[in-house]
N, C-alpha and C. Protein backbone atom coordinates (compact mmCIF):
# COMPACT_ATOMS: atom_id res chain seq x y z
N UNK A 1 -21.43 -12.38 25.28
CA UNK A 1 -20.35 -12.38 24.31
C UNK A 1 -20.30 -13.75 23.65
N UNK A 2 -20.08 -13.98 22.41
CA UNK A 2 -20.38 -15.02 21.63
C UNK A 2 -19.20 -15.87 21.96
N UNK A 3 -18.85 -16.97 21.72
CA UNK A 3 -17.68 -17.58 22.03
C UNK A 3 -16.66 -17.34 20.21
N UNK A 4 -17.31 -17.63 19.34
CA UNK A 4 -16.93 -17.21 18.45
C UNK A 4 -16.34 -15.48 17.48
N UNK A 5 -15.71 -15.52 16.78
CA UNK A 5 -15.82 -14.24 16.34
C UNK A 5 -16.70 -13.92 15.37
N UNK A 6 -17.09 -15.47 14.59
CA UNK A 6 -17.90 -15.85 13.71
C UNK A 6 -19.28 -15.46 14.08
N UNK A 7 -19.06 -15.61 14.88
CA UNK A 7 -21.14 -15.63 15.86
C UNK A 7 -21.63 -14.39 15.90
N UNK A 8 -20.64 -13.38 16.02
CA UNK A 8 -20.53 -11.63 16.24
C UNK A 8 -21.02 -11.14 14.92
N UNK A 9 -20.58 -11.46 13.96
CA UNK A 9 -20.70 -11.54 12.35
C UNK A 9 -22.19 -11.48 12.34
N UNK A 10 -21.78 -13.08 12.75
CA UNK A 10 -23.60 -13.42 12.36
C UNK A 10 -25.19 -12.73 12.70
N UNK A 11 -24.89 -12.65 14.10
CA UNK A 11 -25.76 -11.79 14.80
C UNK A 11 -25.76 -10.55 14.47
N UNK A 12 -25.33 -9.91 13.90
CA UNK A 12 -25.31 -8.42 13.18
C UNK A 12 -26.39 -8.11 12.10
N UNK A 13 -26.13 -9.91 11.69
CA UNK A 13 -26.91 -9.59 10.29
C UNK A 13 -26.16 -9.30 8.76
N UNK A 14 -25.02 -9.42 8.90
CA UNK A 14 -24.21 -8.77 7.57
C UNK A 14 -23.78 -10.58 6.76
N UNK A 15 -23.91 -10.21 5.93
CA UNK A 15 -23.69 -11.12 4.68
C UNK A 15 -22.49 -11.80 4.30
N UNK A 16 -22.50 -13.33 4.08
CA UNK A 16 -21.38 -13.81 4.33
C UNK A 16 -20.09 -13.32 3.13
N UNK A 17 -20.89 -12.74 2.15
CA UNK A 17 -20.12 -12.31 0.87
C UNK A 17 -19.94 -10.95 0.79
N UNK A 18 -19.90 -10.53 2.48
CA UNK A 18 -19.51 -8.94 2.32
C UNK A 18 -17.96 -9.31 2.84
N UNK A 19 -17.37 -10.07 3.81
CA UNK A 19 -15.95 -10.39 4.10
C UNK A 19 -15.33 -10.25 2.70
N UNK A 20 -15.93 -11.67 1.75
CA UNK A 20 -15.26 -11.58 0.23
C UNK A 20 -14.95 -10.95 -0.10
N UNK A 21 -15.85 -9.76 -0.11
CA UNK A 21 -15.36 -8.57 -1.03
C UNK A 21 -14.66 -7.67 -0.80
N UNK A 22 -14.79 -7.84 0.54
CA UNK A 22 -13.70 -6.43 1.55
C UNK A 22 -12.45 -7.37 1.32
N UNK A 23 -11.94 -8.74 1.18
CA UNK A 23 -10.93 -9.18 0.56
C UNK A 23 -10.52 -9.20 -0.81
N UNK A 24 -11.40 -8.79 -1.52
CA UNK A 24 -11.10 -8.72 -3.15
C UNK A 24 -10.56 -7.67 -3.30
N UNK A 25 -11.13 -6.51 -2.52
CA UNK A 25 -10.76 -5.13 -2.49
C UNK A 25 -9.53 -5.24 -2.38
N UNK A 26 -8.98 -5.90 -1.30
CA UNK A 26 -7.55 -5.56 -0.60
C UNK A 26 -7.03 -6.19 -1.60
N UNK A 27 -7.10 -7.47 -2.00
CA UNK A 27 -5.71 -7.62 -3.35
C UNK A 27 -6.05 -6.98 -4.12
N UNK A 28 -7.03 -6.10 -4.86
CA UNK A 28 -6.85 -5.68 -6.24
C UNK A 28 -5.83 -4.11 -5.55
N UNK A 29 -6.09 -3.73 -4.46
CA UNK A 29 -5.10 -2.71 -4.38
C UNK A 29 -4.25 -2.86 -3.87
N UNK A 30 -3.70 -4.44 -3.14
CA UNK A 30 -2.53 -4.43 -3.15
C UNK A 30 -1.57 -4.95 -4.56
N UNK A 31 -1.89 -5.15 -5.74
CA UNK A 31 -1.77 -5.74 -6.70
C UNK A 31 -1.55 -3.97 -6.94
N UNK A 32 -2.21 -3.15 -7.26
CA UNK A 32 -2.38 -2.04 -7.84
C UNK A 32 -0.56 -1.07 -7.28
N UNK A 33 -1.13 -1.59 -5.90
CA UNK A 33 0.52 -0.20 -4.87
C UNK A 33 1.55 -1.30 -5.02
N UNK A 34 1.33 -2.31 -5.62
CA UNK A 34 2.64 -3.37 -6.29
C UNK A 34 3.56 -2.56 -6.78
N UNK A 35 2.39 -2.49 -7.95
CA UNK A 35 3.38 -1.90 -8.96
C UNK A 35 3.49 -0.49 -9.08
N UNK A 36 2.56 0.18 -8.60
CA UNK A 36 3.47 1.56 -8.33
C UNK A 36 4.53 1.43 -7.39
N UNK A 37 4.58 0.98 -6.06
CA UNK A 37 5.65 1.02 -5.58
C UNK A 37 6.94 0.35 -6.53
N UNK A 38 6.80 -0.34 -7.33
CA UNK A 38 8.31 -1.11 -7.66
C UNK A 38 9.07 -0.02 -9.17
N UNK A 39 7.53 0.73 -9.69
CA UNK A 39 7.84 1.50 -10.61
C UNK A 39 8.23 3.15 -9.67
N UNK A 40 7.68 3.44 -8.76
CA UNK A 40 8.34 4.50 -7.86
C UNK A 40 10.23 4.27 -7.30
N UNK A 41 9.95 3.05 -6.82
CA UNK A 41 11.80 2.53 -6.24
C UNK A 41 12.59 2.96 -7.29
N UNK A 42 11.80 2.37 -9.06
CA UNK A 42 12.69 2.10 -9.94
C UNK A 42 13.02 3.52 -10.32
N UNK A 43 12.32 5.22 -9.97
CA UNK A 43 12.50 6.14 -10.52
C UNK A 43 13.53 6.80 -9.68
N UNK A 44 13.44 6.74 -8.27
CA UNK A 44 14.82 7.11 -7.72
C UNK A 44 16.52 6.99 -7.89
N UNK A 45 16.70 7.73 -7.60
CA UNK A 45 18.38 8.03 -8.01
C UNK A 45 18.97 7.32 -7.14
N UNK A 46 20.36 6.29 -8.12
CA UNK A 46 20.99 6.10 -7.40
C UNK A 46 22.36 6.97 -7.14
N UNK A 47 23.50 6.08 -7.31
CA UNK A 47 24.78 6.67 -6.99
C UNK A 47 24.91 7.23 -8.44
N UNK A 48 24.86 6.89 -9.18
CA UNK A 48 24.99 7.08 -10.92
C UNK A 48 23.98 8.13 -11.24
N UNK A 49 22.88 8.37 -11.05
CA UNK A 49 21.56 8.81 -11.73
C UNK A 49 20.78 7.63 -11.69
N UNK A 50 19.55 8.19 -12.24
CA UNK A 50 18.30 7.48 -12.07
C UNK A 50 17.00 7.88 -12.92
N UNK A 51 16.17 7.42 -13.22
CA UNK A 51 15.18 7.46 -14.30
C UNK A 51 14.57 8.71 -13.87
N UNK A 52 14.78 9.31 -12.61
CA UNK A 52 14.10 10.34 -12.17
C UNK A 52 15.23 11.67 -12.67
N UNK A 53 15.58 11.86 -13.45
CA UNK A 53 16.72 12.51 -13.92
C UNK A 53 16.11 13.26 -15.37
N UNK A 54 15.20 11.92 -15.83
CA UNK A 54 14.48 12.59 -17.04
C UNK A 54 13.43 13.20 -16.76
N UNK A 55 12.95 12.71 -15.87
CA UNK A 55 11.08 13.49 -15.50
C UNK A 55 11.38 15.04 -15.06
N UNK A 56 12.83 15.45 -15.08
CA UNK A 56 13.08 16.99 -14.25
C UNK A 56 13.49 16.70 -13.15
N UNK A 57 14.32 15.93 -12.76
CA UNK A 57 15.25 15.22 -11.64
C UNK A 57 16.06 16.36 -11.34
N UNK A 58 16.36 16.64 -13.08
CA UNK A 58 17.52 17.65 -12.50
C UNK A 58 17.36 18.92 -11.85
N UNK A 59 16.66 19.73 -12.13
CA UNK A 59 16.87 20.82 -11.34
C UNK A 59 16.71 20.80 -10.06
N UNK A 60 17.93 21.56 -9.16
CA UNK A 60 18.22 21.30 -8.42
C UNK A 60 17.81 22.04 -6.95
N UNK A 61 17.30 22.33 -6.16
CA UNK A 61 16.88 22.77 -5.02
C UNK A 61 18.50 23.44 -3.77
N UNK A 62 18.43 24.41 -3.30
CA UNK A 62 19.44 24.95 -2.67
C UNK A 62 19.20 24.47 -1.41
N UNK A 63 18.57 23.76 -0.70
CA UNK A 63 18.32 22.40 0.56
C UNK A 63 19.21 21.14 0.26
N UNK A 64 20.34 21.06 0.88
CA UNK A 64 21.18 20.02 0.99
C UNK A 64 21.46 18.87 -0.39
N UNK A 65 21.01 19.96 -1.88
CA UNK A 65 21.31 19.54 -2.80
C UNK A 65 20.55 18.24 -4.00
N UNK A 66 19.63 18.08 -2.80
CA UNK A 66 18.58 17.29 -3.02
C UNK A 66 17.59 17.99 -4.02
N UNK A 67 16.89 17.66 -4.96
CA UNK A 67 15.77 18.35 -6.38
C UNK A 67 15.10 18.30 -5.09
N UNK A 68 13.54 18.48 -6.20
CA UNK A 68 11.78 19.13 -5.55
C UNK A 68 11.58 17.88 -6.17
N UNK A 69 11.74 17.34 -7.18
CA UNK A 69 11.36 16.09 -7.96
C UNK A 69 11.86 14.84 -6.91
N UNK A 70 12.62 14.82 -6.52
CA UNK A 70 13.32 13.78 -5.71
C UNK A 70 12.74 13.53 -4.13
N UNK A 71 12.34 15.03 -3.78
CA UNK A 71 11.74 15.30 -2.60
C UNK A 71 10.30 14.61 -2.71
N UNK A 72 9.41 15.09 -3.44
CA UNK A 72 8.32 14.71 -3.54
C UNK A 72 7.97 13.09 -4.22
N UNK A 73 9.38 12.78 -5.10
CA UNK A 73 9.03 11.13 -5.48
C UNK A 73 9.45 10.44 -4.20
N UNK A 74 10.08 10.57 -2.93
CA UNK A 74 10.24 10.19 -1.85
C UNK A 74 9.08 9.66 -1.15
N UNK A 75 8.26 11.21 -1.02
CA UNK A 75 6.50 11.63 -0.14
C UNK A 75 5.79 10.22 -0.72
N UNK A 76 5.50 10.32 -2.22
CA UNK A 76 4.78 9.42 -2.79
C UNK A 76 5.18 7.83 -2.64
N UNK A 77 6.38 7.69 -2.32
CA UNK A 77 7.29 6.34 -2.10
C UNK A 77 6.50 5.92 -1.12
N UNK A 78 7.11 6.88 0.06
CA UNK A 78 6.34 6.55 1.27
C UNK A 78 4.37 6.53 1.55
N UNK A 79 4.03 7.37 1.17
CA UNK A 79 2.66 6.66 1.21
C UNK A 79 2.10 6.09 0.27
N UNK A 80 2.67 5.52 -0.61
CA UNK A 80 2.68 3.90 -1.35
C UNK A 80 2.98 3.06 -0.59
N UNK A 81 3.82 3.36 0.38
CA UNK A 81 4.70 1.95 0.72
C UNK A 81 3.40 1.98 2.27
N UNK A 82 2.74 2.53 2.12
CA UNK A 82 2.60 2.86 3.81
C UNK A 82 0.77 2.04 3.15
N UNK A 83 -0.05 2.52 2.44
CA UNK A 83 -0.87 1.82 1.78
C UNK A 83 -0.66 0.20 1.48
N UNK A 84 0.53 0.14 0.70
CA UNK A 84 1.18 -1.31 -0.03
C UNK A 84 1.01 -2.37 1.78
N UNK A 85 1.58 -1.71 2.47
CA UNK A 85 1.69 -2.27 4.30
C UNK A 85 0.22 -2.67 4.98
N UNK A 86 -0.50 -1.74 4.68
CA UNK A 86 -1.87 -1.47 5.73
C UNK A 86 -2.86 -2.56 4.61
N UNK A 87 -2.87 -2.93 3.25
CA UNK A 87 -3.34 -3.72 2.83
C UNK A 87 -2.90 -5.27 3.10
N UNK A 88 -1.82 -5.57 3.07
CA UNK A 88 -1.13 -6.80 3.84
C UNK A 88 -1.62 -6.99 5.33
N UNK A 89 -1.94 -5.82 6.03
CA UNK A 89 -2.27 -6.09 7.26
C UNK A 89 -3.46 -6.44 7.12
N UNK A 90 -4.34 -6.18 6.51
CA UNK A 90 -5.96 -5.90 6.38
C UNK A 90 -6.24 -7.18 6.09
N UNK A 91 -5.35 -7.67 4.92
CA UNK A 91 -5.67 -9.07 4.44
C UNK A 91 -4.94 -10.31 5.45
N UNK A 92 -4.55 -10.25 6.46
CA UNK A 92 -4.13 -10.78 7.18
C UNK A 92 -4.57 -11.10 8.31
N UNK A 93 -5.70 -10.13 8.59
CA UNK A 93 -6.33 -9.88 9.91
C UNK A 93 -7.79 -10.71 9.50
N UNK A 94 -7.93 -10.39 7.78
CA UNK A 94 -9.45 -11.30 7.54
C UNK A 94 -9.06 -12.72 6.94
N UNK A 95 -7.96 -13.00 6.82
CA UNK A 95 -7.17 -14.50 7.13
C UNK A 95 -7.41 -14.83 8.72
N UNK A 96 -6.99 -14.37 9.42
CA UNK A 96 -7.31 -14.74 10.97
C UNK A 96 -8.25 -14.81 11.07
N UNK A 97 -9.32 -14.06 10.79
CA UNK A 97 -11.11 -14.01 10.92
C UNK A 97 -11.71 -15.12 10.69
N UNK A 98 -10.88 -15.22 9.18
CA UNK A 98 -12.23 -16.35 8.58
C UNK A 98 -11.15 -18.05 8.70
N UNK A 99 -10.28 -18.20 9.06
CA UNK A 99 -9.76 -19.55 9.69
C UNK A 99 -10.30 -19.76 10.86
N UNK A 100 -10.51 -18.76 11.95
CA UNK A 100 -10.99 -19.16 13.50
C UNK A 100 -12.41 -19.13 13.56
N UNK A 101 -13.03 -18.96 12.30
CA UNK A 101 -14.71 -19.26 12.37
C UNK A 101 -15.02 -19.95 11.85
């Protein structure tokens, strides 16, 4: 076992500008579920209404009063937000990588 994590890398054989890019990746899509997530938050309803009111917000669903539009801009909230998360982690973990080598 190498003493490094760096050394593991190395001995594989893989290229020092393949890390790079598996980090370029992660900000251009965390840059990307940015802004869908902040333009998703911004379509939900609040106490008043909400921008999701024009897209067909309104019609209304006989389930606790809640739309199908509202239901499903929720789904998409959440696995935005759940993507937007797992890229922060990703880029965080190859911050740890490449400081301790």
């Amino acid at each position: 076992m190498p003493d490094q994590p760096g050394q593991l890398i190395a001995t594989r054989g893989l290229t020092p500008a393949m890390p790079i890019a598996f980090a370029y990746t992660l900000i251009v899509l965390l840059i990307i579920t940015s802004i869908l997530l902040t333009l998703l938050i911004l379509l939900h309803r609040g106490k008043g209404g909400g921008l999701s009111s024009m897209f067909g917000g309104g019609v209304s669903s006989s389930l606790a009063g809640s739309s199908v539009a509202e239901k499903n801009l929720d789904r998409y909230t959440v696995l935005v937000g759940i993507v937007w998360f797992a890229c922060i982690v990703g880029i965080g973990l190859w911050l740890r990588l490449q400081l301790s080598s």
